[in-house]
Protein backbone atom coordinates (compact mmCIF):
# COMPACT_ATOMS: atom_id res chain seq x y z
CA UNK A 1 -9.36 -30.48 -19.90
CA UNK A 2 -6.70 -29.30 -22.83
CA UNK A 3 -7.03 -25.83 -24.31
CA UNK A 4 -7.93 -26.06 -27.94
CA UNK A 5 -6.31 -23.08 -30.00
CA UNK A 6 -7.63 -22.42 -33.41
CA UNK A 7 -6.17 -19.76 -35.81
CA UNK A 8 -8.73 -17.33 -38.04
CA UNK A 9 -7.43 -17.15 -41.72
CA UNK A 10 -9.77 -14.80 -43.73
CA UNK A 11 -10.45 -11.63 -41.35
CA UNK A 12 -8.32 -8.99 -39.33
CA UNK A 13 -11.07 -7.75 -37.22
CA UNK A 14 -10.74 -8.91 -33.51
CA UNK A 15 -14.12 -7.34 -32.26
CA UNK A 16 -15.66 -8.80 -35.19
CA UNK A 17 -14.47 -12.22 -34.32
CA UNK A 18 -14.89 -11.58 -30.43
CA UNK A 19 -18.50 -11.15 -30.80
CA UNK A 20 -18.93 -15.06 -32.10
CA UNK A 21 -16.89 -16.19 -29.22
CA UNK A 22 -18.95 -18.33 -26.22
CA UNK A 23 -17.93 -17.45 -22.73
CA UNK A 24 -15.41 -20.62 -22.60
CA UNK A 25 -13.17 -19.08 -25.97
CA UNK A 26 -11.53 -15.73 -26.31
CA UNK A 27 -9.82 -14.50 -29.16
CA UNK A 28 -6.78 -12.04 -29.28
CA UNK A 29 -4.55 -10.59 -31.90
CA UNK A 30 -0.76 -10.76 -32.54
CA UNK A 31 0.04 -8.69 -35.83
CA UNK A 32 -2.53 -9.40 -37.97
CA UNK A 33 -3.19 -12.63 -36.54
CA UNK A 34 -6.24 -13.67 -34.49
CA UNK A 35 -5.93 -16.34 -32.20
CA UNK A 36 -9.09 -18.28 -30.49
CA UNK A 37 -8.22 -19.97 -27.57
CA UNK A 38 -10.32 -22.13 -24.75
CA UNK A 39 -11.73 -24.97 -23.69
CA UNK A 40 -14.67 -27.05 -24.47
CA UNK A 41 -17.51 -26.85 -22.04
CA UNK A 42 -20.92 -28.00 -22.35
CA UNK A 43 -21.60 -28.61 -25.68
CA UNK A 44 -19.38 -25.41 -26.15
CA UNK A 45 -17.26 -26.94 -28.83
CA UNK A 46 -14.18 -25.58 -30.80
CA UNK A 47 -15.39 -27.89 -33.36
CA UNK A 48 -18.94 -28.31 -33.32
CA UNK A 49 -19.85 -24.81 -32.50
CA UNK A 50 -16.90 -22.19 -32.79
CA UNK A 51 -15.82 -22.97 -35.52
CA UNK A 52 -19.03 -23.50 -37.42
CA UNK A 53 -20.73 -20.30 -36.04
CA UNK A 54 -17.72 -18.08 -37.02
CA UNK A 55 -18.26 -20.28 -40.63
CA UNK A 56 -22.06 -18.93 -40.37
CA UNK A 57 -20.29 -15.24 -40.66
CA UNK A 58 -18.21 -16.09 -43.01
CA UNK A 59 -15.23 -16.37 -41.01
CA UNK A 60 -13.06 -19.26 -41.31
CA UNK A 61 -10.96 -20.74 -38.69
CA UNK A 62 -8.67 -23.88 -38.42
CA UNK A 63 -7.72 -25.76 -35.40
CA UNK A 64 -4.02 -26.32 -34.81
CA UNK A 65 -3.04 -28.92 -33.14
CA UNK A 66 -0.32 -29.72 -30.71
CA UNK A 67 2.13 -30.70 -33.05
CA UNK A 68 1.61 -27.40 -35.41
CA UNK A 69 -0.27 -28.58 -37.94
CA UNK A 70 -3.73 -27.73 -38.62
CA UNK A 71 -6.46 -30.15 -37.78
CA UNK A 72 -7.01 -31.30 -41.91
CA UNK A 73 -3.47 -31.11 -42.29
C-alpha cells in the first residue's frame, strides 16, 4: 500500500481542508501550500472520494505522482 499525495491549488485554509479529510488522509501546510497525504482504504479513495468531496466544496486538488507531475499532466 503506496501513499498517494495530492496538492490543493485554490484555498489556503488548512482547517477548512482538514475537515473534508477521511480518517486514512491528513492534510498539512508548508507556506501557503496544503498538502493531502494517505492511503487508500476501503473505498476511501484519493481519487474517487477525496478528491471529489473537496471538489463538492469547491476545493480543487490534483494528485502528483511519483515522478512530479500531476496526475492529468
Amino acid at each position: 500500500m503506496s501513499e498517494r499525495i495530492a496538492i490543493v491549488l485554490n484555498e489556503d485554509n488548512l482547517e477548512l481542508v482538514r475537515r473534508y479529510m477521511p480518517s486514512n488522509y491528513e492534510a498539512s501546510q508548508l507556506g501557503s501550500t496544503i498538502f493531502i497525504y494517505g492511503h487508500d482504504s476501503h473505498g476511501w479513495t484519493l481519487d474517487d472520494y477525496v478528491i471529489p468531496r473537496l471538489a463538492s466544496g469547491g476545493i480543487i486538488a490534483k494528485e502528483v505522482t511519483n515522478d512530479g507531475r500531476g496526475q492529468d499532466d
